[in-house]
C-alpha atoms as a PDB file:
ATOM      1  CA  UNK A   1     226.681  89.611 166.830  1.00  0.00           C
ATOM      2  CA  UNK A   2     227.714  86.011 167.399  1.00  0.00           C
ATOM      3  CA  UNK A   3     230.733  84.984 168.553  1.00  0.00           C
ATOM      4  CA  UNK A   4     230.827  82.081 165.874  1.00  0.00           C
ATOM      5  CA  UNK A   5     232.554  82.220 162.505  1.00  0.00           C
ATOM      6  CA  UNK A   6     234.143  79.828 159.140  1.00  0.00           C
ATOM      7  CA  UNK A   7     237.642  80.672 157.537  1.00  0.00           C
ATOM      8  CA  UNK A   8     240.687  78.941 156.172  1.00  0.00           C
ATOM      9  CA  UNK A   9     244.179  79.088 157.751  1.00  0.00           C
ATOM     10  CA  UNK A  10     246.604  81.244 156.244  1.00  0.00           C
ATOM     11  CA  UNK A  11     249.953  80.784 157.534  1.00  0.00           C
ATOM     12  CA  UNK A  12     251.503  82.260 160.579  1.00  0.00           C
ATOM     13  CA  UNK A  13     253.276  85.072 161.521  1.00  0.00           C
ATOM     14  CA  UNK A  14     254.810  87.471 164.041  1.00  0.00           C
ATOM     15  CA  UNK A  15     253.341  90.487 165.920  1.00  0.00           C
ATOM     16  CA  UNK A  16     254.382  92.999 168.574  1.00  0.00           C
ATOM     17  CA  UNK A  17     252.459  93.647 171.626  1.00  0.00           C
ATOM     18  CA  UNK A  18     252.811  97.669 172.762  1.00  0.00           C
ATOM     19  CA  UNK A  19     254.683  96.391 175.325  1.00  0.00           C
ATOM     20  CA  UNK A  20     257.792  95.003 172.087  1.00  0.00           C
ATOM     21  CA  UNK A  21     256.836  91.447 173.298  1.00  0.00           C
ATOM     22  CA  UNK A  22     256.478  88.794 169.744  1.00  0.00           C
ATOM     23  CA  UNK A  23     253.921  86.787 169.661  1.00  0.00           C
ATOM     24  CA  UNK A  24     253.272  84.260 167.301  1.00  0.00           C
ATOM     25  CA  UNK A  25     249.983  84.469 165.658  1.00  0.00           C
ATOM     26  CA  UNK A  26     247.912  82.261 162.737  1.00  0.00           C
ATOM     27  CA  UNK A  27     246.106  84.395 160.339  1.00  0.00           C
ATOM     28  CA  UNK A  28     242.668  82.933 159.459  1.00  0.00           C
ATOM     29  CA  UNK A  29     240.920  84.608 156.906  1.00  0.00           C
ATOM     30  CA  UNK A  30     237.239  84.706 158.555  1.00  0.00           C
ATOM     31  CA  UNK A  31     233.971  84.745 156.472  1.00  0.00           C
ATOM     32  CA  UNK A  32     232.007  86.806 156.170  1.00  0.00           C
ATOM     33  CA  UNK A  33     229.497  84.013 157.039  1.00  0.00           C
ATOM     34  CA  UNK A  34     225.606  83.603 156.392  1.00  0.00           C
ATOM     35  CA  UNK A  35     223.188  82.549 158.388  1.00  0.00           C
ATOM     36  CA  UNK A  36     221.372  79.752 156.294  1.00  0.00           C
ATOM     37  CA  UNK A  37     219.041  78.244 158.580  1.00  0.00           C
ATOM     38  CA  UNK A  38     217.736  78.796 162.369  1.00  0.00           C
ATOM     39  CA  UNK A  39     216.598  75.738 164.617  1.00  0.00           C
ATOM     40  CA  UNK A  40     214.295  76.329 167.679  1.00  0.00           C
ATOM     41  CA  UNK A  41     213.651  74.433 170.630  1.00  0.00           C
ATOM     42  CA  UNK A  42     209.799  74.595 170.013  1.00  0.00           C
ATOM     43  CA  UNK A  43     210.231  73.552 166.236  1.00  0.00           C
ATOM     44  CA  UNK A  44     213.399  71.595 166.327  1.00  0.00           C
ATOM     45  CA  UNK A  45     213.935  70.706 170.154  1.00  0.00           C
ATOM     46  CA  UNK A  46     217.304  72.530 170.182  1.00  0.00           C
ATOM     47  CA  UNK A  47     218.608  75.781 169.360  1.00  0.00           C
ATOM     48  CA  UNK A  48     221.392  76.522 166.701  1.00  0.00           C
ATOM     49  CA  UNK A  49     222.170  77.780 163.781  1.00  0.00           C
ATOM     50  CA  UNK A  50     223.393  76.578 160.404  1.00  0.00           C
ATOM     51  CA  UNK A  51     226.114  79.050 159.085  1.00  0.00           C
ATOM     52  CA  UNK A  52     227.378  79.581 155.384  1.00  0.00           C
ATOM     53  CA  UNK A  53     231.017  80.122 154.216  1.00  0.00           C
ATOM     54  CA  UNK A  54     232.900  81.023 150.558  1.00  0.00           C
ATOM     55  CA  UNK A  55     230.647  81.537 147.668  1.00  0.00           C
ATOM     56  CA  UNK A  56     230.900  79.025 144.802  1.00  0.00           C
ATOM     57  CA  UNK A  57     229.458  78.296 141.285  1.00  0.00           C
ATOM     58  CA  UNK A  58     228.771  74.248 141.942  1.00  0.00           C
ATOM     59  CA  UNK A  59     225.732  73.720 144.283  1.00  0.00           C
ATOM     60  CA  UNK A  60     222.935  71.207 143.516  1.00  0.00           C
ATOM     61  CA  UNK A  61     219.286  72.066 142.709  1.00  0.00           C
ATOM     62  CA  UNK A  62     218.820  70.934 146.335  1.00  0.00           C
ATOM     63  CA  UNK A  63     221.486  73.031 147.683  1.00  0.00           C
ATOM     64  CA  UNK A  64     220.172  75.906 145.713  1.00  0.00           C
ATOM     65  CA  UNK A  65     216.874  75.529 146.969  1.00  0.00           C
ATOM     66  CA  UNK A  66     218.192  75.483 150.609  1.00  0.00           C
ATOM     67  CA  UNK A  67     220.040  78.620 149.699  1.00  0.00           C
ATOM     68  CA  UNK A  68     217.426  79.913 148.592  1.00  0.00           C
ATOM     69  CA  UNK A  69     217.482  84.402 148.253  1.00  0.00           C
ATOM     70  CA  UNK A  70     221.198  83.616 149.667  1.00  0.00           C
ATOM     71  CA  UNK A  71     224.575  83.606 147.950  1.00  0.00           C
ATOM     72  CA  UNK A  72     225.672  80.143 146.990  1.00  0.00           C
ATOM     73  CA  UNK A  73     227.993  79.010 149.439  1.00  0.00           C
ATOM     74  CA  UNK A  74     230.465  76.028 149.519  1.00  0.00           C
ATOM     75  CA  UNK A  75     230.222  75.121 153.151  1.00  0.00           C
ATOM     76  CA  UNK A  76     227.716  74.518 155.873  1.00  0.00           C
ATOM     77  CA  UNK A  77     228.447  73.778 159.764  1.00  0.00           C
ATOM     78  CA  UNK A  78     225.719  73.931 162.437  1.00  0.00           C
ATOM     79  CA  UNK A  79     226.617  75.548 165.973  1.00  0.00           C
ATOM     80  CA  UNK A  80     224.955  75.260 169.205  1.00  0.00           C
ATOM     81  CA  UNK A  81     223.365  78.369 170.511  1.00  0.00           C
ATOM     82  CA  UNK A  82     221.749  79.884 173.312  1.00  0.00           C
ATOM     83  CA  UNK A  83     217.604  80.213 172.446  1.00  0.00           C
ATOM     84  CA  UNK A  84     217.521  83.400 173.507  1.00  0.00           C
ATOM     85  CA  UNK A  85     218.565  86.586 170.951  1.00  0.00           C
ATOM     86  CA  UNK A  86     218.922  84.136 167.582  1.00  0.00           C
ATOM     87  CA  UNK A  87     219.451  86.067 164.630  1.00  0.00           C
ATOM     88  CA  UNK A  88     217.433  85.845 161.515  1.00  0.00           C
ATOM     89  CA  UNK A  89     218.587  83.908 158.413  1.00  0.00           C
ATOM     90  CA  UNK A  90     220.507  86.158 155.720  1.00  0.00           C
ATOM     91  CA  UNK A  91     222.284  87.754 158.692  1.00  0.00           C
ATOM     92  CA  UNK A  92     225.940  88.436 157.614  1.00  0.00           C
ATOM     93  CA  UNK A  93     228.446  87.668 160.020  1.00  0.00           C
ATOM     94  CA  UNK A  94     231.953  88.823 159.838  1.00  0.00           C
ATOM     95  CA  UNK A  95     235.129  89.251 162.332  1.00  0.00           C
ATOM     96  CA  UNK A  96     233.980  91.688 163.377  1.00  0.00           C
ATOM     97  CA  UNK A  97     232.135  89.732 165.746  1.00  0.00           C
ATOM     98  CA  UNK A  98     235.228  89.122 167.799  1.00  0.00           C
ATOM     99  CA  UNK A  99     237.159  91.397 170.087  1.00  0.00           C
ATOM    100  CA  UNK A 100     240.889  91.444 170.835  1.00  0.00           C
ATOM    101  CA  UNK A 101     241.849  89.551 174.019  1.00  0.00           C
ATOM    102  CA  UNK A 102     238.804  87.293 173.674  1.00  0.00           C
ATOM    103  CA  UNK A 103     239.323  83.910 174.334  1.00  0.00           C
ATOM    104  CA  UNK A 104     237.835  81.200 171.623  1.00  0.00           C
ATOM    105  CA  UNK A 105     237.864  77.385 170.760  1.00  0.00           C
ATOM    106  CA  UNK A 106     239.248  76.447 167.093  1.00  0.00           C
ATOM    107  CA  UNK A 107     237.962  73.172 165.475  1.00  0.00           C
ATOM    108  CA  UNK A 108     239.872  71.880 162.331  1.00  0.00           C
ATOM    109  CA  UNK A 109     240.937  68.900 160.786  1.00  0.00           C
ATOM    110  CA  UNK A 110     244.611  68.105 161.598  1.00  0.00           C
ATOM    111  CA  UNK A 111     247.466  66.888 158.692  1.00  0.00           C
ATOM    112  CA  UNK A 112     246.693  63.700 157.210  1.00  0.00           C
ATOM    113  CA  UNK A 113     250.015  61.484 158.224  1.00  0.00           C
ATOM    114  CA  UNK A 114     248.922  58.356 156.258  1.00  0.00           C
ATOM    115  CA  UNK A 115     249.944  54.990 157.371  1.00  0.00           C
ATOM    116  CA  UNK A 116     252.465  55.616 160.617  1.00  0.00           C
ATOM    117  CA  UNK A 117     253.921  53.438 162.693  1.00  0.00           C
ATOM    118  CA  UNK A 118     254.075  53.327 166.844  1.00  0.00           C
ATOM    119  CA  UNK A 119     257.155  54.886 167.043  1.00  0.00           C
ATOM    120  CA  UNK A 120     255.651  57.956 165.325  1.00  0.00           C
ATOM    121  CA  UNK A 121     252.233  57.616 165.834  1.00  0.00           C
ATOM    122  CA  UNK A 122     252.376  57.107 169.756  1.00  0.00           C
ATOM    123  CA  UNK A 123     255.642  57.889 170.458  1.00  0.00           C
ATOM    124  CA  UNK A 124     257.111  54.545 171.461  1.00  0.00           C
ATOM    125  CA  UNK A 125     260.693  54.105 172.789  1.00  0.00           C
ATOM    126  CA  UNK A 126     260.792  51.245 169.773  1.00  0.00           C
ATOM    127  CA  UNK A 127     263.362  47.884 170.738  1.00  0.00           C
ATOM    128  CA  UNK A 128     266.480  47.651 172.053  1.00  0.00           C
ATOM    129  CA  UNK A 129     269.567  48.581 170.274  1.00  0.00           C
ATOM    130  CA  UNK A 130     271.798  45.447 171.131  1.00  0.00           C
ATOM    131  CA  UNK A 131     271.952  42.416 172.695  1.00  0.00           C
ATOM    132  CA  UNK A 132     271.491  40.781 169.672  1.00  0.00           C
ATOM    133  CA  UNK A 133     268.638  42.575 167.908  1.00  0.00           C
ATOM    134  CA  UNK A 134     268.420  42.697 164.672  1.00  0.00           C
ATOM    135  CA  UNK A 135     265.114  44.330 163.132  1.00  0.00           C
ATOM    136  CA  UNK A 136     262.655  45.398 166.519  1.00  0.00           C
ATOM    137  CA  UNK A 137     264.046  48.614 166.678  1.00  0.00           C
ATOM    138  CA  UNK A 138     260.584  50.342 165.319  1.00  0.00           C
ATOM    139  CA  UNK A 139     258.362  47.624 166.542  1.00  0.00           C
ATOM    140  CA  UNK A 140     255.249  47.815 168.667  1.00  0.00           C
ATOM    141  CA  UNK A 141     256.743  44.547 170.784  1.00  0.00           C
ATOM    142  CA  UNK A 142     254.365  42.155 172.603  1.00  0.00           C
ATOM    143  CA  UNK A 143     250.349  43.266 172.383  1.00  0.00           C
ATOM    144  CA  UNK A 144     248.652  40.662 174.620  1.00  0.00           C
ATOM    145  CA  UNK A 145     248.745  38.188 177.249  1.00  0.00           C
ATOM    146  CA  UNK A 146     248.670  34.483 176.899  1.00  0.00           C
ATOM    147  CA  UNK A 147     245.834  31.801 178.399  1.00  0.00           C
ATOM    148  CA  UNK A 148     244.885  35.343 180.116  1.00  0.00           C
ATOM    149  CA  UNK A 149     243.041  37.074 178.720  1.00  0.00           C
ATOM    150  CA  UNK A 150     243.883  35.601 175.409  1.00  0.00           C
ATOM    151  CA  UNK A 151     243.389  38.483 173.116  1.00  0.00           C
ATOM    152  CA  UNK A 152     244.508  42.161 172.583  1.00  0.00           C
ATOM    153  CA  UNK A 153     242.033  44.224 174.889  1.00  0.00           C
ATOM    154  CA  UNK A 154     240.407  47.073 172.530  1.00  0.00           C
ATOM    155  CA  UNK A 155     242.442  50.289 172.063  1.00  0.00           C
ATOM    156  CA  UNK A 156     245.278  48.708 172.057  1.00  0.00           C
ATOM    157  CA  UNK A 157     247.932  51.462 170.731  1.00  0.00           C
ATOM    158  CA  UNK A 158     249.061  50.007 167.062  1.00  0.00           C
ATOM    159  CA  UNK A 159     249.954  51.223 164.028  1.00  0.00           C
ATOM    160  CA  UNK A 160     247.673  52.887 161.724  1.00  0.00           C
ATOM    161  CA  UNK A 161     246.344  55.733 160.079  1.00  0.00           C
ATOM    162  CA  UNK A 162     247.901  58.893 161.704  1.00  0.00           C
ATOM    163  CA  UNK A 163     245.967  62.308 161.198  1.00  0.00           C
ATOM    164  CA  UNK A 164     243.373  63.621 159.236  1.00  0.00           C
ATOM    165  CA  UNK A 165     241.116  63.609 162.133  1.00  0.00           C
ATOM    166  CA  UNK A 166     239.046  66.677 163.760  1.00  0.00           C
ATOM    167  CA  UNK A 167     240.609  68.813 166.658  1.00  0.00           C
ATOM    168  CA  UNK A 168     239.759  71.406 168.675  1.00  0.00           C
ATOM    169  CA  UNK A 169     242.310  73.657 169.893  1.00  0.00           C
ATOM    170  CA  UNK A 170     241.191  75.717 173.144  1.00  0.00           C
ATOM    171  CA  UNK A 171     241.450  79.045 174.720  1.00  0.00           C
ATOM    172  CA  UNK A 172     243.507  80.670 172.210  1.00  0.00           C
ATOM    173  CA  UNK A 173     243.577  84.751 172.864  1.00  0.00           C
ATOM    174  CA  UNK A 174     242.095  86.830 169.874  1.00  0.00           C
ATOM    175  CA  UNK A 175     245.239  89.072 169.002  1.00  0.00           C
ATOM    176  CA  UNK A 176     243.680  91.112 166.601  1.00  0.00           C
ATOM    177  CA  UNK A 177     240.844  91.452 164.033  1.00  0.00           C
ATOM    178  CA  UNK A 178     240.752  92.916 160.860  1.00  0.00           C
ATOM    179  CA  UNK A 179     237.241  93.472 159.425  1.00  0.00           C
ATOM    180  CA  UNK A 180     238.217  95.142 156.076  1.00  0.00           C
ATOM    181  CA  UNK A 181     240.623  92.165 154.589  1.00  0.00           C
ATOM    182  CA  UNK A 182     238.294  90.017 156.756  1.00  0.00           C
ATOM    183  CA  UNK A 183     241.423  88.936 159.261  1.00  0.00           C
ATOM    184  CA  UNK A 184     241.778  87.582 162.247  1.00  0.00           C
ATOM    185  CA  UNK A 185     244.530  86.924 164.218  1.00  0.00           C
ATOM    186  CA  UNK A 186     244.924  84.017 167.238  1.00  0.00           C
ATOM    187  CA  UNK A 187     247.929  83.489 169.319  1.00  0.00           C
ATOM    188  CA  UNK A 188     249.785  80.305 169.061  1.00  0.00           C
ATOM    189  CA  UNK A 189     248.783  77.512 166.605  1.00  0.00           C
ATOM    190  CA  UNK A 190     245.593  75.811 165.625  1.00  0.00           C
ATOM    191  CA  UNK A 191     244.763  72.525 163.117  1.00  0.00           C
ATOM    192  CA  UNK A 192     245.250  71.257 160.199  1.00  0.00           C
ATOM    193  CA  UNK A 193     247.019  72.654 156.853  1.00  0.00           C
ATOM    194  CA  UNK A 194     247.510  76.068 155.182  1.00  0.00           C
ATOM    195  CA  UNK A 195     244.071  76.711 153.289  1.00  0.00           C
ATOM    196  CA  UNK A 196     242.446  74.089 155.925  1.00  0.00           C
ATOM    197  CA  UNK A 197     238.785  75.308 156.819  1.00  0.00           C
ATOM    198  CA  UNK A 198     238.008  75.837 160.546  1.00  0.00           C
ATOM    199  CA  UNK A 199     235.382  76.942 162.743  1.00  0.00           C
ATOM    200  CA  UNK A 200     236.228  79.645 165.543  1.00  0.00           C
ATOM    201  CA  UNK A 201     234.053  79.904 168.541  1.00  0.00           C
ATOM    202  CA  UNK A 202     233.898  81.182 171.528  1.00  0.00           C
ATOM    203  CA  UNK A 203     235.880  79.624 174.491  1.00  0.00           C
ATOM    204  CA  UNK A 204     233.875  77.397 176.387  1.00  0.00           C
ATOM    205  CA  UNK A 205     236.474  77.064 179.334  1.00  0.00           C
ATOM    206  CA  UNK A 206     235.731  79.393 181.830  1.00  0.00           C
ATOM    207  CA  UNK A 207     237.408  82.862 182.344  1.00  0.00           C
END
């Protein structure tokens, strides 16, 4: 089956190895997933997959058409596969898919922040505390240059909107999976909220 899968976070929590070690683990309730549509190299000019995740009663005529003699599903995210060995669309995918000590990528959307500013978003040191200073303690101090180059050079690190923006967490170990309650568990943490919906693949760092 392929190692590619939808879920929602769940919270973490604490197992034991055999060995009595803890090791903190996020549960991610996994799929099961559909495959909703197949792209070829000789149709499409690349190969993936469209998969579907958590059934729901609001879909569009269009959607419904695209789901067409499939469940209706909430969520659609295309993966990249390898052309050779793609499945066929209906396929059911579940965690079952994944093995314990596997290694796989986790893509989510991190906590929305809102408005922050430097000294939270980018960690500045902020201004001094004396010598007469009176309110640059959280300020971004001096941006540019004068005659030279005479403006603030693009990426400049300012305050803003902090968050709410996709990550990808790497090589995290598959501690366990749980096909019957649809489970699976990854040590250490990965993106974005309790409830947040992620896509699990497998690790492309090498071994």
């Amino acid at each position: 089956m392929l190692p590619v899968i939808l879920g929602r976070k769940r919270g973490m929590a604490t197992v034991f190895t055999p060995e009595g070690t803890a090791v903190a683990v996020t549960v991610v309730e996994a799929g099961p997933c559909y495959v909703t549509q197949v792209r070829t190299l000789e149709r499409d000019g690349y190969s993936a997959i469209q998969l579907g995740y958590e059934e729901t009663k609001r879909l569009t005529k269009p959607e419904r058409g695209h789901l067409k003699n499939l469940p209706s599903l909430r969520y659609l995210r295309e993966f990249r596969v390898q052309p050779e060995g793609l499945p066929a669309v209906g396929e059911k995918i579940d965690v079952s898919a994944f093995t314990p000590g596997e290694r796989v990528d986790v893509v989510g959307t991190s906590k929305g922040k809102g408005f922050a500013g430097v000294v939270k978003r980018h960690h500045f040191r902020g201004g001094p505390k004396t010598h007469g200073q009176a309110d640059r303690l959280r300020a971004p101090g001096s941006i540019g240059a004068t005659t030279t180059p005479g403006r603030v050079f693009k990426g400049m690190r300012m305050a803003g909107h902090m968050g709410a923006r996709r990550v990808t967490t790497k090589n995290l170990q598959v501690v366990r999976a749980d096909p019957e309650r649809n489970l699976l568990l990854l040590a250490g943490a990965i993106p974005g909220p309790t409830s947040g919906l992620v896509m699990i693949r497998k690790s492309s760092l090498p071994k």
